[in-house]
C-alpha atoms as a PDB file:
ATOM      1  CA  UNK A   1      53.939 158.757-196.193  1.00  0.00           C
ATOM      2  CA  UNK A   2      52.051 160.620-193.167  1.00  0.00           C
ATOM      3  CA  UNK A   3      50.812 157.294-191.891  1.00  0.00           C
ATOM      4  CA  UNK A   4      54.905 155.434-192.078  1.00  0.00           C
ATOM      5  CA  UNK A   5      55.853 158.665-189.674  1.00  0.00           C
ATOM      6  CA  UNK A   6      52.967 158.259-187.449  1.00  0.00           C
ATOM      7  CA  UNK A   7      53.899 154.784-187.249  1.00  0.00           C
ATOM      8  CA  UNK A   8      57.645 155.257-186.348  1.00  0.00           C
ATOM      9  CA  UNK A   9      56.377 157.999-183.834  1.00  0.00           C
ATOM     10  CA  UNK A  10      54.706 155.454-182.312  1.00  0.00           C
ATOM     11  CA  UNK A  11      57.085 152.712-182.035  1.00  0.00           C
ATOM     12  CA  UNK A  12      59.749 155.455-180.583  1.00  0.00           C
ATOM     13  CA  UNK A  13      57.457 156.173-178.209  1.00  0.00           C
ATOM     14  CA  UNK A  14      56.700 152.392-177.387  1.00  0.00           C
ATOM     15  CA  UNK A  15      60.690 151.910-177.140  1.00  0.00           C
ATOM     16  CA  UNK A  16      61.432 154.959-175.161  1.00  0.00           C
ATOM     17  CA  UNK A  17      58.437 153.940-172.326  1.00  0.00           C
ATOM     18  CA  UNK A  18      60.237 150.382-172.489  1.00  0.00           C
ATOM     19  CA  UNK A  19      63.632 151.668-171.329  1.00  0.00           C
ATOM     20  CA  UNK A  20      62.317 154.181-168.896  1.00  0.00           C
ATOM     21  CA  UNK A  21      60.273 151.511-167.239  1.00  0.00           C
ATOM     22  CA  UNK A  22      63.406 149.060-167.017  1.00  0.00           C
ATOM     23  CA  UNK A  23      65.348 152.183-166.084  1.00  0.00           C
ATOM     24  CA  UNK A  24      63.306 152.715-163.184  1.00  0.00           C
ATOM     25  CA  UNK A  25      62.112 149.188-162.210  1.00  0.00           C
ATOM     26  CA  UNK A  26      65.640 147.409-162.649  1.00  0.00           C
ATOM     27  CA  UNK A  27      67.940 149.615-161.370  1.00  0.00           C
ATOM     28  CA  UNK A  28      68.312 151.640-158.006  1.00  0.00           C
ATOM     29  CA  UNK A  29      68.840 155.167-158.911  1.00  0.00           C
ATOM     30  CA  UNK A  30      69.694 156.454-155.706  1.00  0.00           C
ATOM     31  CA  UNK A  31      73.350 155.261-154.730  1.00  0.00           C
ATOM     32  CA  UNK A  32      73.412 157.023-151.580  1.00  0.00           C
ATOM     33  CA  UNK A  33      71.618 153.893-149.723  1.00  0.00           C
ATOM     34  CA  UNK A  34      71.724 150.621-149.860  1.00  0.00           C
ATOM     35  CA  UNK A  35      68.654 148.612-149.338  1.00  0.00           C
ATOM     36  CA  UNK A  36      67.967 147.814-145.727  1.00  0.00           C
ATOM     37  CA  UNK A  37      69.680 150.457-145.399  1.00  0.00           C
ATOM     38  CA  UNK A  38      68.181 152.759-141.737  1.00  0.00           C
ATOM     39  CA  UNK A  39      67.291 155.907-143.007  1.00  0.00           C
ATOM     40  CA  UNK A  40      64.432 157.456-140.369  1.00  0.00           C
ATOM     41  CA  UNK A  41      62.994 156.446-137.129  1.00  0.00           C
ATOM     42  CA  UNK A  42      59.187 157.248-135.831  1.00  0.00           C
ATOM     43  CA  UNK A  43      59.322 156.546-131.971  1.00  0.00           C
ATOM     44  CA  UNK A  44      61.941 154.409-132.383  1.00  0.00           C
ATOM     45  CA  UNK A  45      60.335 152.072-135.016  1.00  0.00           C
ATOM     46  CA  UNK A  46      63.175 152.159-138.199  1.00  0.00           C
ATOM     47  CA  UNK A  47      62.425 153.283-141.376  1.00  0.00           C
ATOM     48  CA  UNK A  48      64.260 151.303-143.849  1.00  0.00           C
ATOM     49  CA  UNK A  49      65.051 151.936-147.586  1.00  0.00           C
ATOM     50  CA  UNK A  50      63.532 149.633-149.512  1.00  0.00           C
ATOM     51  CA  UNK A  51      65.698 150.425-152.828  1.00  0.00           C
ATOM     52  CA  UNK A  52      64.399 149.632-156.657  1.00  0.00           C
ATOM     53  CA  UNK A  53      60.650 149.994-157.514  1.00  0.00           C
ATOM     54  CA  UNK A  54      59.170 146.583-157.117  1.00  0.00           C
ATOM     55  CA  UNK A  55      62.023 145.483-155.079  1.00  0.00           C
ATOM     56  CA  UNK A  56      61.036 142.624-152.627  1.00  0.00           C
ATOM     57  CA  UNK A  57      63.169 140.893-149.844  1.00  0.00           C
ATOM     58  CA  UNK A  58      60.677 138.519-148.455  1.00  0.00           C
ATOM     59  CA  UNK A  59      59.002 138.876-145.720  1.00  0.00           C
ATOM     60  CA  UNK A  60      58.937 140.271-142.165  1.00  0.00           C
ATOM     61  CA  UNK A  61      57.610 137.885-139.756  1.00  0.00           C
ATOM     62  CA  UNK A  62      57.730 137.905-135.868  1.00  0.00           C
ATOM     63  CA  UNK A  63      56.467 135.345-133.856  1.00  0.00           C
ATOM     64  CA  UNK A  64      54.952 133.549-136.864  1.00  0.00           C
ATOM     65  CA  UNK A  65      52.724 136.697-137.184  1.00  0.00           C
ATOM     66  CA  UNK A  66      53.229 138.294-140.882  1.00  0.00           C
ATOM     67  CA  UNK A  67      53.955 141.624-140.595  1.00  0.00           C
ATOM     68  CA  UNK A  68      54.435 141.992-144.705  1.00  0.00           C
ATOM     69  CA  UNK A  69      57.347 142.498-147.035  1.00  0.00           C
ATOM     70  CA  UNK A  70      60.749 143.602-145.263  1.00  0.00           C
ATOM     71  CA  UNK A  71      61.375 147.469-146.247  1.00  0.00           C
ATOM     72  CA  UNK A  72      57.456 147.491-147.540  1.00  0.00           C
ATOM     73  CA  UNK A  73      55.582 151.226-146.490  1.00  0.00           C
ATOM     74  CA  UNK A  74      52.741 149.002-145.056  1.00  0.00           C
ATOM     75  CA  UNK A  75      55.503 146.599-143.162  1.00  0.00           C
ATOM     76  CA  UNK A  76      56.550 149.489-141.671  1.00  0.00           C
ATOM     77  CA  UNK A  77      53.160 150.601-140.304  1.00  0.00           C
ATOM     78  CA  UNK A  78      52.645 147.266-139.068  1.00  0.00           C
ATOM     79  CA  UNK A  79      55.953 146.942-137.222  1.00  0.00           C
ATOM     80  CA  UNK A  80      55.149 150.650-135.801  1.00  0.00           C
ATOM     81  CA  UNK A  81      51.660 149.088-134.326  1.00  0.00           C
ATOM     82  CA  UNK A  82      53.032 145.949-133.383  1.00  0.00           C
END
């Protein structure tokens, strides 16, 4: 009997990581913006938001140089550098 609660315990817990991963990977949880969206600046280089976790919108390239994923943290340092 202590092992079948254990057991459900576990599968809960399984099934409630599941939907709080697809909760936060799937959907964009901030409504204010919409991705692309300008939300800073830094010298005048825009900061754009980038919305879902794992959310990619190809890629940023200027004068066939690749300057990484558009909305990307590390596109943005590039583009600020470039």
């Amino acid at each position: 009997m202590k092992s079948s609660r254990l057991i459900a315990i576990f599968i809960a817990l399984v099934v409630l990581s599941w939907v709080i991963y697809l909760t936060f990977t799937k959907f964009n949880l901030n409504v204010k913006y919409t991705r692309g969206q300008k939300i800073d600046s830094l010298h005048g280089v825009y900061v754009y938001y980038n919305g879902k976790t794992q959310n990619v919108s190809g890629r940023n390239l200027v004068n066939g140089y690749n300057l990484g994923l558009n909305y990307q943290c590390v596109e943005f340092v590039k583009r600020y550098y470039f």
